[in-house]
C-alpha atoms as a PDB file:
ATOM      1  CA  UNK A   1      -7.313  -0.899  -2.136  1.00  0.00           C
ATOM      2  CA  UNK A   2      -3.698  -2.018  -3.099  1.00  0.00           C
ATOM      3  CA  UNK A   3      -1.445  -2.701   0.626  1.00  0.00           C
ATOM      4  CA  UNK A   4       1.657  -2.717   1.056  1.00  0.00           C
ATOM      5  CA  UNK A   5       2.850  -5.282  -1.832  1.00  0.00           C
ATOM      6  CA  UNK A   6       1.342  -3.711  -4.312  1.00  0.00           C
ATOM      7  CA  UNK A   7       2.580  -0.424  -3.493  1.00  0.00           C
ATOM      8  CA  UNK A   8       6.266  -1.555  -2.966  1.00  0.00           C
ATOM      9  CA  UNK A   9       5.888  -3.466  -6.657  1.00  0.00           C
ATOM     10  CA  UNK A  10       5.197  -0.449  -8.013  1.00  0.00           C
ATOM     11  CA  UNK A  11       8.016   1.607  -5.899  1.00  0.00           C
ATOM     12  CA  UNK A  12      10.362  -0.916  -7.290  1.00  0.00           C
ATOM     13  CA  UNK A  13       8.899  -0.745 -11.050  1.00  0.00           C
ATOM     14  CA  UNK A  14       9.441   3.057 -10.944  1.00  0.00           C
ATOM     15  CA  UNK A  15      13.134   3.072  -9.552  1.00  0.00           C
ATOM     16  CA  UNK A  16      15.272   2.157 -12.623  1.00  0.00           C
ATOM     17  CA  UNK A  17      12.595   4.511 -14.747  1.00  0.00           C
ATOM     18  CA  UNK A  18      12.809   7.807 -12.722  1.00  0.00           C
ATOM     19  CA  UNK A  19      15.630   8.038 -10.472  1.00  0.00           C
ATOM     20  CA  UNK A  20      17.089  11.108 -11.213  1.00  0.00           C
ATOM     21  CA  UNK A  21      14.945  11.990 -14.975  1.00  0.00           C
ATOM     22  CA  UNK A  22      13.911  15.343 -15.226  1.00  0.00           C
ATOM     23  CA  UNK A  23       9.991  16.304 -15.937  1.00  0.00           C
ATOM     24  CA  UNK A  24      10.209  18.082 -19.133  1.00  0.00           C
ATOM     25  CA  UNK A  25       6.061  18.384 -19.029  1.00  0.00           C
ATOM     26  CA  UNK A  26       2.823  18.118 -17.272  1.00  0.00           C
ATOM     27  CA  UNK A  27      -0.399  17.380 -18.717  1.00  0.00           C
ATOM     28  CA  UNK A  28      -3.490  17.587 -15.967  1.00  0.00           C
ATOM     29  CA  UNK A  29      -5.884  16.023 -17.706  1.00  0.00           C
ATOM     30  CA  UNK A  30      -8.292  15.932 -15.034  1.00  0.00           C
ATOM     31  CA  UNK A  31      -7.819  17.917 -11.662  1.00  0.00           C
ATOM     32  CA  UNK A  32     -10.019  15.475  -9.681  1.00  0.00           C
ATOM     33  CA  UNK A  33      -6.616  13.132  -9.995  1.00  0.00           C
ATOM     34  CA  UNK A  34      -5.062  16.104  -7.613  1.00  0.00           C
ATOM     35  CA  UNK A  35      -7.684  16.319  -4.580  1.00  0.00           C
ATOM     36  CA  UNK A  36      -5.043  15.775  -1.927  1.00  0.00           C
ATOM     37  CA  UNK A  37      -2.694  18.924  -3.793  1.00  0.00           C
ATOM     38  CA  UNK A  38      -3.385  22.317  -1.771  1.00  0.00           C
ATOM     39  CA  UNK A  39      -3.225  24.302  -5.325  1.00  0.00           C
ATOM     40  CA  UNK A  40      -5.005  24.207  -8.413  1.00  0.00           C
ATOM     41  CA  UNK A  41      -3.428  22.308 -11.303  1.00  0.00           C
ATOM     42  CA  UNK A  42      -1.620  25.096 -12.726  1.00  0.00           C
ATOM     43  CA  UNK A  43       0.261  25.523  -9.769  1.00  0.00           C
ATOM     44  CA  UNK A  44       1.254  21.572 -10.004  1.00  0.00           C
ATOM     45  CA  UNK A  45       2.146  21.997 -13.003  1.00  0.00           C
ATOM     46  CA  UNK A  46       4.440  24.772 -11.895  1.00  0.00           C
ATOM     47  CA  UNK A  47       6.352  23.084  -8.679  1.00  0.00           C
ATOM     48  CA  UNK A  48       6.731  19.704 -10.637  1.00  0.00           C
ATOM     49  CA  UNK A  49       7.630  20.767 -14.121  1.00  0.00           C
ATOM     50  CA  UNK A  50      11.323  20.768 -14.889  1.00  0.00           C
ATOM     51  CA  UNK A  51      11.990  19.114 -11.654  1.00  0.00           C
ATOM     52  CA  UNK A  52      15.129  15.965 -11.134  1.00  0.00           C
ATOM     53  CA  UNK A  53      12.923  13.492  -9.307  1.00  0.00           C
ATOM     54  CA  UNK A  54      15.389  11.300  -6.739  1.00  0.00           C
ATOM     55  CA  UNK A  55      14.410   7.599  -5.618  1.00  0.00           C
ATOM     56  CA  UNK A  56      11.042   6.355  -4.836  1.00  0.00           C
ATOM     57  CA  UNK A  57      10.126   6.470  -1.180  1.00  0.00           C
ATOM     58  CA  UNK A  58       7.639   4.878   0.166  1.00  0.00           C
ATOM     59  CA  UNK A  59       5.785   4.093   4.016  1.00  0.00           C
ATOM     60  CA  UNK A  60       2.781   1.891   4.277  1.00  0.00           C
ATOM     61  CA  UNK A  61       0.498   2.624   1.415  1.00  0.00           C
ATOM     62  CA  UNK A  62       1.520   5.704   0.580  1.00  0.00           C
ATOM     63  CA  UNK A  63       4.121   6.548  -2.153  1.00  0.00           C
ATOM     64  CA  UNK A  64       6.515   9.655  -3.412  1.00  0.00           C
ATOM     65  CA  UNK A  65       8.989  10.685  -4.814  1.00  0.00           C
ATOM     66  CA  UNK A  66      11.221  13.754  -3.719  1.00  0.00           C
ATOM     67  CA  UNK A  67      12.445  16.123  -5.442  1.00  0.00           C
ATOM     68  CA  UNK A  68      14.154  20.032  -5.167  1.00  0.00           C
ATOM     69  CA  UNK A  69      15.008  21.043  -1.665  1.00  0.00           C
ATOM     70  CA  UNK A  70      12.328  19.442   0.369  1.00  0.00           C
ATOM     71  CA  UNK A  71       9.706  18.449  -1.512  1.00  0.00           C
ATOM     72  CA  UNK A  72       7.932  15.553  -3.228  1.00  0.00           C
ATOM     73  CA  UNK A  73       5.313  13.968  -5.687  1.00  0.00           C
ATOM     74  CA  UNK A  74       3.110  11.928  -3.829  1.00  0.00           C
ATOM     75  CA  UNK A  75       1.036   9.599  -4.923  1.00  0.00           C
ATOM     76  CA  UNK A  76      -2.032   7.420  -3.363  1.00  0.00           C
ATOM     77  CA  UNK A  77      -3.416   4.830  -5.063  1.00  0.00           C
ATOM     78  CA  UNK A  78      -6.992   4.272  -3.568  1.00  0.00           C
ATOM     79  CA  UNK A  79      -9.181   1.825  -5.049  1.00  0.00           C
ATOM     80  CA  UNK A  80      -7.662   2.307  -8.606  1.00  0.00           C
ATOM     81  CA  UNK A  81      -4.951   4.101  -9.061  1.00  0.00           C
ATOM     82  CA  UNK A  82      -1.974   3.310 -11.413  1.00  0.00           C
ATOM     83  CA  UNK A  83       0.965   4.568 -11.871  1.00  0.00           C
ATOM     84  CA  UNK A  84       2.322   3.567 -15.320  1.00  0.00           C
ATOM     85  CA  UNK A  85       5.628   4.237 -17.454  1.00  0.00           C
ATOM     86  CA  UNK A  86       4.584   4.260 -20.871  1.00  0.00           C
ATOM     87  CA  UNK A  87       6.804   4.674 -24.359  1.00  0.00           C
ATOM     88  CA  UNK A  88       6.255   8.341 -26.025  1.00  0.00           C
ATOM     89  CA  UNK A  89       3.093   7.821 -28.243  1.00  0.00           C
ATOM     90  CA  UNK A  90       1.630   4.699 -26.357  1.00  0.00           C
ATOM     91  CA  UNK A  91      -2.051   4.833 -27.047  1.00  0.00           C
ATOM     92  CA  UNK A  92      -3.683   6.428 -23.682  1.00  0.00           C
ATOM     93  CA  UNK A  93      -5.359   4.398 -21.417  1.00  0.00           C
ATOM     94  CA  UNK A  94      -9.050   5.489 -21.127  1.00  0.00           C
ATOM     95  CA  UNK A  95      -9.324   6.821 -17.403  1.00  0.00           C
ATOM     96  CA  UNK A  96      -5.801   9.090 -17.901  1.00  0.00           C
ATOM     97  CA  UNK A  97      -5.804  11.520 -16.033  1.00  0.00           C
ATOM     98  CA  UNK A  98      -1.833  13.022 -15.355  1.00  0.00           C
ATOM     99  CA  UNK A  99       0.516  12.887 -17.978  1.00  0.00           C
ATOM    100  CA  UNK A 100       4.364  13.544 -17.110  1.00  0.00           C
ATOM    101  CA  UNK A 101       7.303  13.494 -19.900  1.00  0.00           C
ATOM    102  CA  UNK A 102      10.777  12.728 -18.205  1.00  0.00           C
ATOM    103  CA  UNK A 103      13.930  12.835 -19.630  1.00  0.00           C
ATOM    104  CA  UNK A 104      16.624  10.115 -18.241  1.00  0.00           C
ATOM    105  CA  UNK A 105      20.485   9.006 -19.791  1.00  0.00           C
ATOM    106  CA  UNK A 106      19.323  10.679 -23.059  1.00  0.00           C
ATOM    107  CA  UNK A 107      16.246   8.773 -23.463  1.00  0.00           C
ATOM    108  CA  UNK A 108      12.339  10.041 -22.887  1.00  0.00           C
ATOM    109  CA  UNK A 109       9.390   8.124 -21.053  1.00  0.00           C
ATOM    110  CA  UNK A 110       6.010   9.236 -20.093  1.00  0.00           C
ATOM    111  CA  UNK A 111       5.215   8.535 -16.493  1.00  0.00           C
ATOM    112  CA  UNK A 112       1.495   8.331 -16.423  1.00  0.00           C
ATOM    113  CA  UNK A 113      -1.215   8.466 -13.532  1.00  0.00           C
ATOM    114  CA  UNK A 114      -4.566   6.862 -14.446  1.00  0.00           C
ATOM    115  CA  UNK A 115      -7.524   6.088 -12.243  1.00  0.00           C
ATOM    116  CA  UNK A 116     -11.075   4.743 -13.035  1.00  0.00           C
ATOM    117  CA  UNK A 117     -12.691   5.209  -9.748  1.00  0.00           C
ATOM    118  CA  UNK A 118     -10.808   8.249  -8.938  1.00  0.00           C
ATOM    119  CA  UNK A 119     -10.180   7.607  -4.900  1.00  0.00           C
ATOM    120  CA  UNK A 120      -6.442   7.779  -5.671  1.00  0.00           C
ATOM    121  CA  UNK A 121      -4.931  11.386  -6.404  1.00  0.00           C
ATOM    122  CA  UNK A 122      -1.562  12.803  -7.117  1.00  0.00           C
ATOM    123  CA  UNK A 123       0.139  15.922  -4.993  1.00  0.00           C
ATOM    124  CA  UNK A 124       3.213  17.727  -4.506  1.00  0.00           C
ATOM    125  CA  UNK A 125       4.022  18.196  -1.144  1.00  0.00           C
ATOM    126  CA  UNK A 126       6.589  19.060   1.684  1.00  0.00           C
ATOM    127  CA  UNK A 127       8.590  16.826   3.142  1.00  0.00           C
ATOM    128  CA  UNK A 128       8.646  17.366   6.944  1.00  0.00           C
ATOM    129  CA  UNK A 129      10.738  15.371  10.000  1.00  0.00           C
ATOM    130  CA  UNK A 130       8.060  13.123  11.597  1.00  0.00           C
ATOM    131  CA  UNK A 131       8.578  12.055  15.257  1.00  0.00           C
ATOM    132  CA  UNK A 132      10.456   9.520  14.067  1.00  0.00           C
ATOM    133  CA  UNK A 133      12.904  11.208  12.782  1.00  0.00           C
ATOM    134  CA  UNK A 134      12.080  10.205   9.241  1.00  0.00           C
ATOM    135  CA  UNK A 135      11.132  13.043   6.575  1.00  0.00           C
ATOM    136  CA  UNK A 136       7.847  12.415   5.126  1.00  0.00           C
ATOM    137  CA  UNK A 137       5.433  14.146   2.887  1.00  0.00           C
ATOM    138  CA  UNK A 138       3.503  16.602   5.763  1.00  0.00           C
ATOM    139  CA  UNK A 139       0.420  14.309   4.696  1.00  0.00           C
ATOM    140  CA  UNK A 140       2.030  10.881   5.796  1.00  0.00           C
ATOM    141  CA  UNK A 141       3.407  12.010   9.221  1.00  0.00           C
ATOM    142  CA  UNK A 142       1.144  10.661  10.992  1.00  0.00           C
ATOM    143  CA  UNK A 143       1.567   6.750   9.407  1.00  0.00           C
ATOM    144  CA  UNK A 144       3.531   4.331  11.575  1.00  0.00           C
ATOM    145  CA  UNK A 145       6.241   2.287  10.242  1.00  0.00           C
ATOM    146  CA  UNK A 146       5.148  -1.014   8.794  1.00  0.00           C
ATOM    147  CA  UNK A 147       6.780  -4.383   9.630  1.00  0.00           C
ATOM    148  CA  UNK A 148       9.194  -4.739   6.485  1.00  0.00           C
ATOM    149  CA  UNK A 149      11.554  -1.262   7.670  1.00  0.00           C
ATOM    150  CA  UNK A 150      14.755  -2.244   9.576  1.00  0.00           C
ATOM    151  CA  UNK A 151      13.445   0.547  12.250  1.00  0.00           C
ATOM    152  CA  UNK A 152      10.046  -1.105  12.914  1.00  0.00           C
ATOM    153  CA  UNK A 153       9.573  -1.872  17.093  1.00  0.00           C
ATOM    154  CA  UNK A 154       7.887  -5.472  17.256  1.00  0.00           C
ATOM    155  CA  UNK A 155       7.962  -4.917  21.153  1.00  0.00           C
ATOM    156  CA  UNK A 156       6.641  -1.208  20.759  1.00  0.00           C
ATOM    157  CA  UNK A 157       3.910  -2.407  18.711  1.00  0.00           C
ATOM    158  CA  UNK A 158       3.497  -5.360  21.100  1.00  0.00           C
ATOM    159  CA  UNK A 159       3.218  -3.739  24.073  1.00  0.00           C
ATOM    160  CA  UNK A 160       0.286  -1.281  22.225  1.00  0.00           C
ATOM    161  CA  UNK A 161      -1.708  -4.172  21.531  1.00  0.00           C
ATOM    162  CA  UNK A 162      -1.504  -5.691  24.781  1.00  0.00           C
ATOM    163  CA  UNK A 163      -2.624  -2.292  26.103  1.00  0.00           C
ATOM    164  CA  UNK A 164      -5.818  -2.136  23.812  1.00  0.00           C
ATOM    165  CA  UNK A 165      -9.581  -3.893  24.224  1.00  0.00           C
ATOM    166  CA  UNK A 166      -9.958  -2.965  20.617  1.00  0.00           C
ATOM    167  CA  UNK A 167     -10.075  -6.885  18.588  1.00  0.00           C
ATOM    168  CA  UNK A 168      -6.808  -7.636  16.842  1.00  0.00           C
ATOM    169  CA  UNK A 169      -8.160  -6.928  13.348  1.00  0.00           C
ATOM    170  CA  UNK A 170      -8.896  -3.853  13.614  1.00  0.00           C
ATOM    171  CA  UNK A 171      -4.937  -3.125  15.810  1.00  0.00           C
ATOM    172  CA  UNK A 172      -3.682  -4.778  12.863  1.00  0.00           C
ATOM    173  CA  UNK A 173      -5.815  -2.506   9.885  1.00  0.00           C
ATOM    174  CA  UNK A 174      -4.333   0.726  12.252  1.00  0.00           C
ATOM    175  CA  UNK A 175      -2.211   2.887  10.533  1.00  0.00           C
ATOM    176  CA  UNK A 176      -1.065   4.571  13.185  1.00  0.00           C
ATOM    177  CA  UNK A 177       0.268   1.329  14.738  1.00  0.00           C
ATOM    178  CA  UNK A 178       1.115  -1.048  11.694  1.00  0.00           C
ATOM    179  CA  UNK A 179       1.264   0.735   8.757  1.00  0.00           C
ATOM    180  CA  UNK A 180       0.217  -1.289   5.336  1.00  0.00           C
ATOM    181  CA  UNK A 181      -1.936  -3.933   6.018  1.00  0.00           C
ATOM    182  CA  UNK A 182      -5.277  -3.915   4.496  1.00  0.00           C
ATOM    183  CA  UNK A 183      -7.825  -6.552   4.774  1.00  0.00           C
ATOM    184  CA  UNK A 184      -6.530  -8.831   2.540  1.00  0.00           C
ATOM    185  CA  UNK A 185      -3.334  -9.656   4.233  1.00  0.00           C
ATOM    186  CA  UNK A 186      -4.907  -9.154   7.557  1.00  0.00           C
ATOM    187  CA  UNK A 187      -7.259 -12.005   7.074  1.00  0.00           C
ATOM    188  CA  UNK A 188      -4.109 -14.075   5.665  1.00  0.00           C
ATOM    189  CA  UNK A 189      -1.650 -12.971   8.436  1.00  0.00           C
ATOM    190  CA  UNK A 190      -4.242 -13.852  11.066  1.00  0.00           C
ATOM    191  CA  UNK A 191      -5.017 -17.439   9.231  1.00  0.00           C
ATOM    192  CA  UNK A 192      -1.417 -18.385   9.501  1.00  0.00           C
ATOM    193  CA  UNK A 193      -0.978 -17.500  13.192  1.00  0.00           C
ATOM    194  CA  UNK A 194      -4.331 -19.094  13.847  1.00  0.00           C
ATOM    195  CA  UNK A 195      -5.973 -15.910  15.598  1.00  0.00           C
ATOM    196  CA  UNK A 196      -9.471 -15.158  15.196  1.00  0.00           C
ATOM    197  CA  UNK A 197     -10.015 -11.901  14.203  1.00  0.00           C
ATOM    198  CA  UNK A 198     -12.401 -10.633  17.150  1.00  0.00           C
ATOM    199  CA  UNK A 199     -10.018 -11.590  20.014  1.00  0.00           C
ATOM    200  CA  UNK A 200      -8.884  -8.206  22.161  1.00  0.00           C
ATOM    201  CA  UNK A 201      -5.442  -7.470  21.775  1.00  0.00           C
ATOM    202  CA  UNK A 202      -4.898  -8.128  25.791  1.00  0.00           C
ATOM    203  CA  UNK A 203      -6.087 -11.326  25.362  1.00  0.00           C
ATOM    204  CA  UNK A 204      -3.638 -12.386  23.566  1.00  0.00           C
ATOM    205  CA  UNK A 205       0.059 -13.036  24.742  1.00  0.00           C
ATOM    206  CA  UNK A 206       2.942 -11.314  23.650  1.00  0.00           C
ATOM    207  CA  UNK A 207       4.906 -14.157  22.323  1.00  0.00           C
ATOM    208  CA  UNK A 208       1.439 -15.045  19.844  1.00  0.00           C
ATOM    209  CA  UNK A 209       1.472 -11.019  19.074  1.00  0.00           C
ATOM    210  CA  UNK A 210       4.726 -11.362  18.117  1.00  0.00           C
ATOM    211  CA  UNK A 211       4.128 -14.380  16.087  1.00  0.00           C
ATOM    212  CA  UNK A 212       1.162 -12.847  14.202  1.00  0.00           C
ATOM    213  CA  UNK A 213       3.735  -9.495  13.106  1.00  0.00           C
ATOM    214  CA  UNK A 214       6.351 -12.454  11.865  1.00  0.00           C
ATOM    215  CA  UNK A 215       3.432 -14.225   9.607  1.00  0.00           C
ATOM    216  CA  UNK A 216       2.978 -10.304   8.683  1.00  0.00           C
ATOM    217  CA  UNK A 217       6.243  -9.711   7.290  1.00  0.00           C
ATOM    218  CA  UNK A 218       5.772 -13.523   5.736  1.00  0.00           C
ATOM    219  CA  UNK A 219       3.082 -12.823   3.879  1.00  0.00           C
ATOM    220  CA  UNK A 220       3.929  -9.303   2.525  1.00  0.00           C
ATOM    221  CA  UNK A 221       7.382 -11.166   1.337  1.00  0.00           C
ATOM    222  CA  UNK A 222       5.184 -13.922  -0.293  1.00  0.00           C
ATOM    223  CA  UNK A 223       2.781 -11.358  -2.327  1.00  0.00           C
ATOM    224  CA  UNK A 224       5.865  -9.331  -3.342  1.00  0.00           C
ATOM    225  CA  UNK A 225       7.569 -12.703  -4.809  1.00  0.00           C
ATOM    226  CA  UNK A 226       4.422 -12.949  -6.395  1.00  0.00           C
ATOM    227  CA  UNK A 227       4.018  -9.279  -7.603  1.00  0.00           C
ATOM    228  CA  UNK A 228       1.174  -8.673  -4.990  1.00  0.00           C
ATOM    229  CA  UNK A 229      -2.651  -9.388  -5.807  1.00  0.00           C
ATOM    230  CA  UNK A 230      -4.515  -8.799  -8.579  1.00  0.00           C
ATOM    231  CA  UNK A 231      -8.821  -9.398  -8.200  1.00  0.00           C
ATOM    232  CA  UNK A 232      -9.013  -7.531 -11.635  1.00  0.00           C
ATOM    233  CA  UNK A 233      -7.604  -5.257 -13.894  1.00  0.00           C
ATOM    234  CA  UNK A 234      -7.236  -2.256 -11.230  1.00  0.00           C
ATOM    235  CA  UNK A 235      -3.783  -3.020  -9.513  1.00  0.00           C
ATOM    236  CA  UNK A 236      -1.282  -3.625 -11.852  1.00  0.00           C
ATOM    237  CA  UNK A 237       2.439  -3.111 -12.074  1.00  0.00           C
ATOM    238  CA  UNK A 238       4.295   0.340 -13.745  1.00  0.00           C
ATOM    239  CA  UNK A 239       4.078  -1.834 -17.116  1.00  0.00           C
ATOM    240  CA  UNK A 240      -0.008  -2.353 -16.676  1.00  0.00           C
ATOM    241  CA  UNK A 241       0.942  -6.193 -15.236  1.00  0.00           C
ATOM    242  CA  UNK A 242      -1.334  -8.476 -12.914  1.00  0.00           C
ATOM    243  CA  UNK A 243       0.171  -9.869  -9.711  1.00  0.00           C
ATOM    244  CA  UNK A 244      -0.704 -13.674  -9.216  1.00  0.00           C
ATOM    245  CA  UNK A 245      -0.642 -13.976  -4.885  1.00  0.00           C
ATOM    246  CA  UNK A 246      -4.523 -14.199  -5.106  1.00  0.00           C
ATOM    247  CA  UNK A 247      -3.974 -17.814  -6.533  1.00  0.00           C
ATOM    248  CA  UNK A 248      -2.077 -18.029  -2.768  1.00  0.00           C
ATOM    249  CA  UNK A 249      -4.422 -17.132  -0.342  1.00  0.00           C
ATOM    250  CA  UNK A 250      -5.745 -19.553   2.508  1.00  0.00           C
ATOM    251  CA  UNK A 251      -8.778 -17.175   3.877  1.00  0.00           C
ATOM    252  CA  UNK A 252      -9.211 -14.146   1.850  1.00  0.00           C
ATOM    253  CA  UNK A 253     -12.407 -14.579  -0.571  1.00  0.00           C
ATOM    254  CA  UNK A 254     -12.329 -17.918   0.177  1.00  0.00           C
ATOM    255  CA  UNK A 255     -16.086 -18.161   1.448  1.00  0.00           C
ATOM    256  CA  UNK A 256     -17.083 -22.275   2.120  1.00  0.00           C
ATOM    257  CA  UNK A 257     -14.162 -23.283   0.402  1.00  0.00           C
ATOM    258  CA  UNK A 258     -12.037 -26.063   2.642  1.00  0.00           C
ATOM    259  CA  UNK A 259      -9.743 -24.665   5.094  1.00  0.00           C
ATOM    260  CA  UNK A 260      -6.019 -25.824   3.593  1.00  0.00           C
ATOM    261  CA  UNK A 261      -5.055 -26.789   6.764  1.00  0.00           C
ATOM    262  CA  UNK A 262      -7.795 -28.664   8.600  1.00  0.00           C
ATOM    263  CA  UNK A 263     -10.729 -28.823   5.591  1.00  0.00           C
ATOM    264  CA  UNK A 264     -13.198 -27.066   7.444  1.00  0.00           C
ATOM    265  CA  UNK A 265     -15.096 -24.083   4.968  1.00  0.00           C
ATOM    266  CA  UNK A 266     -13.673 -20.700   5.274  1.00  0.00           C
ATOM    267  CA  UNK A 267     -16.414 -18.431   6.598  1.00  0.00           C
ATOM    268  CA  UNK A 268     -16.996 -15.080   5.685  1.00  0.00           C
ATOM    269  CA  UNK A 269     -18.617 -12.201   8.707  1.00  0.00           C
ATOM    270  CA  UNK A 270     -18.966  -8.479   8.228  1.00  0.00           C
ATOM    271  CA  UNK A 271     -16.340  -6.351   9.522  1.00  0.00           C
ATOM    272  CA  UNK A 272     -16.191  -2.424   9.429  1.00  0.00           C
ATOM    273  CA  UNK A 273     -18.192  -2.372   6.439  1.00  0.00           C
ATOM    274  CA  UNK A 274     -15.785  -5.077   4.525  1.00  0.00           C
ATOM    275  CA  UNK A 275     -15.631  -8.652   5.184  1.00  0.00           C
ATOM    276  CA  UNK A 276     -13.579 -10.802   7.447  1.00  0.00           C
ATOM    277  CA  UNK A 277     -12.529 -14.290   6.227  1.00  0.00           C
ATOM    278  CA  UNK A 278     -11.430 -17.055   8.934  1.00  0.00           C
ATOM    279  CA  UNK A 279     -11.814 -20.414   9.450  1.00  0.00           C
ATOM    280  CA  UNK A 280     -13.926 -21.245  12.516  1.00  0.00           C
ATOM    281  CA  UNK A 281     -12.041 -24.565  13.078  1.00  0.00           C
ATOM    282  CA  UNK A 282      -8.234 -23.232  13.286  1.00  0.00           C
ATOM    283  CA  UNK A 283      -9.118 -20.067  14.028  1.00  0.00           C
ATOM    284  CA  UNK A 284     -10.740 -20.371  17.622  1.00  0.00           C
ATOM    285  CA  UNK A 285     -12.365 -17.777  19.899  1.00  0.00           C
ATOM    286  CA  UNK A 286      -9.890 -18.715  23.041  1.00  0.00           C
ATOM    287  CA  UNK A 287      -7.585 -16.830  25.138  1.00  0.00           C
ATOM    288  CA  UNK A 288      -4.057 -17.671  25.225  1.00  0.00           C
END
């Protein structure tokens, strides 16, 4: 599932494209794309259809863009989503499944939504004040800040972990606490601040906590200078382009390969019905 990087690639990708276009048309081409909208797909068609969209917004993994008096088009990627700005009369991509025409400075795109596995989904919804204070979609309200907003609380965040007997992992995969991170940058994040991934969170002293939410914020700057991570052809940019960070990773997928910082092979455990990656040499079961 794309995290944060990939998401705020795309968020970027769509700025210059649909800050303030109108959507001239809608084309549902298949209403299993809009699971997570409370209406049918005539109705929208109807709330999104002539609509000036403003700037892309987005928190964690979740993405929209607002529009009218309180309202916006969200969008969730899943396991394949894409959100794609296409010429007029670019040859469809085989798992289409939204088609939007928007008008900008004179000039017409088609903002497509395509998804092969179809986990991801598209949805106009209200935007609401969270506790916060933020307004969000009335479906992301409940996701924490992640590390990379100027209004993120390290020491909040800290003192949540340090409350918890869940293992750091998991505190760290919490959307409700840290808002973004999926396993891949997890495993990475946790690699560079040497923490194994089963520790409890009160095991583990503040000033290391706070070390693991800098390497964090590293590593989501690294993947976005890299255009986030690409496995295969299912997370790509708004112009259908690969990122290259998976060429960067230290633990992720790295199973018996040597450990770039002391040589020892990366080991790979289940975790939560994924995998965890970690190398049992730097990456010590120890309190601190």
């Amino acid at each position: 599932m794309p995290e944060l990087p990939e998401v705020e690639v795309v968020r970027r990708g769509l700025q210059p494209a649909v800050f303030g276009a109108t959507v001239r048309s809608v084309e549902v081409r298949d209403e299993r794309a809009l699971k997570r909208h409370t209406g049918d797909a005539l109705d929208f068609v109807d709330r999104i259809e002539g609509a000036v969209l403003g700037e892309p917004q987005r928190r964690g993994k979740f993405l929209w863009i607002p529009f009218g008096a309180g309202f916006a088009l969200m969008a969730h990627l899943g396991m394949s989503g894409q959100l794609l700005v296409r010429p007029i009369g670019s040859v469809d991509e085989r798992q289409l499944r939204v088609r939007m025409r928007i008008e900008r400075g004179g000039g017409a795109l088609e903002l497509r939504f395509s998804d092969q596995r179809l986990f991801g989904s598209l949805a106009v919804d209200r935007l609401l004040p969270a506790d916060d204070g933020e307004l969000l979609p009335s479906q992301v309200g409940h996701i924490a800040r992640d590390p990379l907003d100027p209004a993120f609380d390290v020491d909040a965040v800290v003192a949540r972990m340090r409350a918890s007997g869940r293992n750091i992992k998991t505190l760290i995969l919490d959307q409700q606490l840290v808002s973004g991170v999926g396993n891949i940058y997890a495993d990475e994040a946790l690699w560079r601040a040497r923490l194994y991934w089963g520790r409890p969170g009160r095991s583990i002293s503040p000033a290391k906590l706070r070390e693991l939410l800098g390497h964090v914020v590293q590593v989501f700057q690294d993947a976005l200078a890299e255009g986030g991570t690409s496995f295969d052809a299912l997370y790509v940019n708004v112009n259908g382009e690969s990122g290259y960070f998976a060429h960067s990773l230290n633990a992720y997928g790295r199973t018996d390969q040597a450990c770039a910082r002391c040589g020892s092979p990366i080991r790979r455990v289940k975790f939560m019905n994924r995998s965890s990656f970690f190398c049992p040499q730097c990456q010590r079961k120890r309190s601190s």
